[in-house]
C-alpha atoms as a PDB file:
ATOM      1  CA  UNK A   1      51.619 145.621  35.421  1.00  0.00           C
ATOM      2  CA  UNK A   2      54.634 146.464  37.645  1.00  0.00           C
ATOM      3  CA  UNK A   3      54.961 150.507  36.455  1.00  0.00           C
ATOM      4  CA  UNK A   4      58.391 150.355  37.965  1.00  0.00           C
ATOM      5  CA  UNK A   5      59.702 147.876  35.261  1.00  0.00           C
ATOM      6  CA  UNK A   6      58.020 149.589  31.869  1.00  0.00           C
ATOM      7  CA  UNK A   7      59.949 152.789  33.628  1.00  0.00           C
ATOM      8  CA  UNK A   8      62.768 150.585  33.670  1.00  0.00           C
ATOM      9  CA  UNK A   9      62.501 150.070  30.472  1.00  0.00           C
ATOM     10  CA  UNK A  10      61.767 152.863  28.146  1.00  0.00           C
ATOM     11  CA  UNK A  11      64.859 154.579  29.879  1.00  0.00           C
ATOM     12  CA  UNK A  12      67.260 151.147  29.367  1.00  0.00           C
ATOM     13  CA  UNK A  13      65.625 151.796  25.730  1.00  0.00           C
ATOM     14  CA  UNK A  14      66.727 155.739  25.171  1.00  0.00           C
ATOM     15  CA  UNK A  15      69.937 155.341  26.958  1.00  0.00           C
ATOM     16  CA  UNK A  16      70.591 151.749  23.910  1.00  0.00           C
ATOM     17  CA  UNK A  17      69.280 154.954  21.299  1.00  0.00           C
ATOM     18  CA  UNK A  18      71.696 157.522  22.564  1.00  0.00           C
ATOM     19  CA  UNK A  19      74.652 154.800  22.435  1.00  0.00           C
ATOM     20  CA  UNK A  20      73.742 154.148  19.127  1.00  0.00           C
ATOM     21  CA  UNK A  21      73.767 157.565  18.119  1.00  0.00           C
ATOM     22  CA  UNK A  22      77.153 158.310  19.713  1.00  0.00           C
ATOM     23  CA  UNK A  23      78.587 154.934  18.345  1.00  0.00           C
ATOM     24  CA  UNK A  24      79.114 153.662  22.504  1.00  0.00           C
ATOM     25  CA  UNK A  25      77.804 150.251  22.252  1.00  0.00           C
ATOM     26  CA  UNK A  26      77.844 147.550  24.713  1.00  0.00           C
ATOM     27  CA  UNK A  27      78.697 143.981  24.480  1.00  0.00           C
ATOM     28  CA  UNK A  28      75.377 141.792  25.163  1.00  0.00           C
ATOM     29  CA  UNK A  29      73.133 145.266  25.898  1.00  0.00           C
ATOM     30  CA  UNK A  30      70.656 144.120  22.394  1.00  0.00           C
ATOM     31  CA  UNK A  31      70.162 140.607  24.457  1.00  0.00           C
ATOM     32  CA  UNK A  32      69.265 142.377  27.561  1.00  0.00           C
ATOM     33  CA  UNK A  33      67.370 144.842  25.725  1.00  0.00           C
ATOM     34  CA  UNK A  34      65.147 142.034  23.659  1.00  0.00           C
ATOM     35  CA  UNK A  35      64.582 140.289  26.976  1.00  0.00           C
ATOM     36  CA  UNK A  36      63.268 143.548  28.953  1.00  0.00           C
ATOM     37  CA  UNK A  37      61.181 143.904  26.189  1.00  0.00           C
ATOM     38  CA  UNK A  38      59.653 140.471  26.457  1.00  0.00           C
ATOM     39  CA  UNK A  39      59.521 140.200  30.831  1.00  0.00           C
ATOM     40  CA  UNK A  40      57.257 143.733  30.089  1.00  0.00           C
ATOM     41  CA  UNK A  41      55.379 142.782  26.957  1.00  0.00           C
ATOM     42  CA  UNK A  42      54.583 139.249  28.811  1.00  0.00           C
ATOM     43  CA  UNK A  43      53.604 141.749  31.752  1.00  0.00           C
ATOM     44  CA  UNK A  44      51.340 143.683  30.046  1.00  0.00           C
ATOM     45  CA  UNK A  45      49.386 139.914  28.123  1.00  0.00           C
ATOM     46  CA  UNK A  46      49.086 139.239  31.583  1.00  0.00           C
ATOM     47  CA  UNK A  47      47.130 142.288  33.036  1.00  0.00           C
ATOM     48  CA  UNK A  48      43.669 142.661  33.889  1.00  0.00           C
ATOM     49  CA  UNK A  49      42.872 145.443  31.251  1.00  0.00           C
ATOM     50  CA  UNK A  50      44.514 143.274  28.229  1.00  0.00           C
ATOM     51  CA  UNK A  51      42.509 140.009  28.998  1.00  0.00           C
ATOM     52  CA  UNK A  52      39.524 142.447  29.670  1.00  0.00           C
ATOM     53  CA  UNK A  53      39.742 143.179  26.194  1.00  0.00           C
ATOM     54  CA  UNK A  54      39.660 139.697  24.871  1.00  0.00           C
ATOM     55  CA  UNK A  55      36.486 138.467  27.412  1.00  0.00           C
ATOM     56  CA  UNK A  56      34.979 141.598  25.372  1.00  0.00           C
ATOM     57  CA  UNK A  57      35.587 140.394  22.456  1.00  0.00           C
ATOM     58  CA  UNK A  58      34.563 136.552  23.386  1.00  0.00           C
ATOM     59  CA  UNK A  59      31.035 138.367  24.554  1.00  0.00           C
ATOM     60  CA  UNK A  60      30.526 139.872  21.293  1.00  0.00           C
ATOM     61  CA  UNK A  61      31.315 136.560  19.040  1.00  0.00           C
ATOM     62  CA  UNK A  62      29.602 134.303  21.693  1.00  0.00           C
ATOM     63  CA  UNK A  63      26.799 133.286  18.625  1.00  0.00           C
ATOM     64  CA  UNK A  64      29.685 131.948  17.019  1.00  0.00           C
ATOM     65  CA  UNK A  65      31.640 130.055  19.105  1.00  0.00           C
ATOM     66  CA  UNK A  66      28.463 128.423  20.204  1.00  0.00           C
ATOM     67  CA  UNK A  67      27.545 127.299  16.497  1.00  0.00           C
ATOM     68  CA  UNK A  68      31.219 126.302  16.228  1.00  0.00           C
ATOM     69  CA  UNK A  69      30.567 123.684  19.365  1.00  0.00           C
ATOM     70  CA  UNK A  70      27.433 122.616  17.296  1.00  0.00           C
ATOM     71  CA  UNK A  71      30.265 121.851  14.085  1.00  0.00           C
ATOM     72  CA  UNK A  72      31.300 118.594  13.416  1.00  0.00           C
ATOM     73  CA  UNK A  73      34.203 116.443  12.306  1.00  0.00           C
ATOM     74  CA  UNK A  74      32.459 114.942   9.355  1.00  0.00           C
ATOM     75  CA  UNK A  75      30.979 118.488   8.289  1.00  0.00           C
ATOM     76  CA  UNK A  76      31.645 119.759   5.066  1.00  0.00           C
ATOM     77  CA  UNK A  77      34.307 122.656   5.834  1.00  0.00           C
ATOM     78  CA  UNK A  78      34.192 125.069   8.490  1.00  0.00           C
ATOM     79  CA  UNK A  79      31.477 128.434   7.877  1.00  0.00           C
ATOM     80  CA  UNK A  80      33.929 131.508   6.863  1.00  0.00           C
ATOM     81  CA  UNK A  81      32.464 132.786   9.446  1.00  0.00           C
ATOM     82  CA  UNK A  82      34.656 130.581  11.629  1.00  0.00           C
ATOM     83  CA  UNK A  83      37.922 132.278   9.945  1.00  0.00           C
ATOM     84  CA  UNK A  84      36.301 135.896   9.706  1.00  0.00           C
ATOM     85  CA  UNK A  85      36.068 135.950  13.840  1.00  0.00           C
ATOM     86  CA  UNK A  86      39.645 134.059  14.244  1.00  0.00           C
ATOM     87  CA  UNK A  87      41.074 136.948  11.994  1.00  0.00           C
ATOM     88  CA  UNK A  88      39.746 139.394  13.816  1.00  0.00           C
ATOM     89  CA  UNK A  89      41.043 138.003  16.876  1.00  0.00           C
ATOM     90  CA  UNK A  90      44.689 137.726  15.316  1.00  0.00           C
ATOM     91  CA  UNK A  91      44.415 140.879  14.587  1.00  0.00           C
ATOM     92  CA  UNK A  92      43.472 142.458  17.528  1.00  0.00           C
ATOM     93  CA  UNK A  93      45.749 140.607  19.464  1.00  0.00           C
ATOM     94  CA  UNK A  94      48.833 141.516  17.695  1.00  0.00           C
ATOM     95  CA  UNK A  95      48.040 145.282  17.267  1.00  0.00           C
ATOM     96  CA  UNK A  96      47.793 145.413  21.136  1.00  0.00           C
ATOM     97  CA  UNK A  97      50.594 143.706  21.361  1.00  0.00           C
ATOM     98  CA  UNK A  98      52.248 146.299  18.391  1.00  0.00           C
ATOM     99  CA  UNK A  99      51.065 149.453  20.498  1.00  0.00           C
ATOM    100  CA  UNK A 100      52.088 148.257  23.456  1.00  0.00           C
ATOM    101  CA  UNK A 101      55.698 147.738  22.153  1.00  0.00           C
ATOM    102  CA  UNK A 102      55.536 151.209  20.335  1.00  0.00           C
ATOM    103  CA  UNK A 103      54.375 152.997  23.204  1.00  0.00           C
ATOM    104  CA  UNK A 104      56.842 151.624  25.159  1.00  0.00           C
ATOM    105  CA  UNK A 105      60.053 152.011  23.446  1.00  0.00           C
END
């Protein structure tokens, strides 16, 4: 991830907070602000470490995702097992994502 840019960003993102605080706002700044936010978030869903974490992940639930090739159309209904793993993925993915943003404003 370009360092330069999160830099970038977390001091566009106290100079917005000391604005608000002294009521000097600027036309168009909460666009620019929303779309720094998403060129470093999409940065950072992009790096090495982040899809490091998801190969991980794909390592540890490999049993399942090879049953679920194994699962057919005309099956019953999908194991919970299915929807346990996909949670946990979901989850995972967005409290990254959360972190990231946290740590970063």
């Amino acid at each position: 991830m370009d360092s330069a840019k999160q830099k970038h960003f977390i001091l566009f993102s106290k100079e917005r907070s000391n604005n608000k605080m002294t009521g000097e706002s600027k036309q168009g700044e909460y666009k620019s602000d929303i779309n720094d936010l998403l060129d470093v978030v999409q940065e950072f869903c992009m790096s090495d470490a982040f899809e490091q974490e998801f190969e991980m992940f794909a390592k540890e639930h490999a049993g399942t995702f090879r049953r679920s090739l194994e699962f057919s159309v005309h099956s019953a209904e999908h194991p919970m097992e299915f929807h346990d793993v996909y949670r946990q993925y979901l989850s995972k993915f967005e409290g990254m994502i959360e972190d990231f943003i946290v740590k970063v404003r």
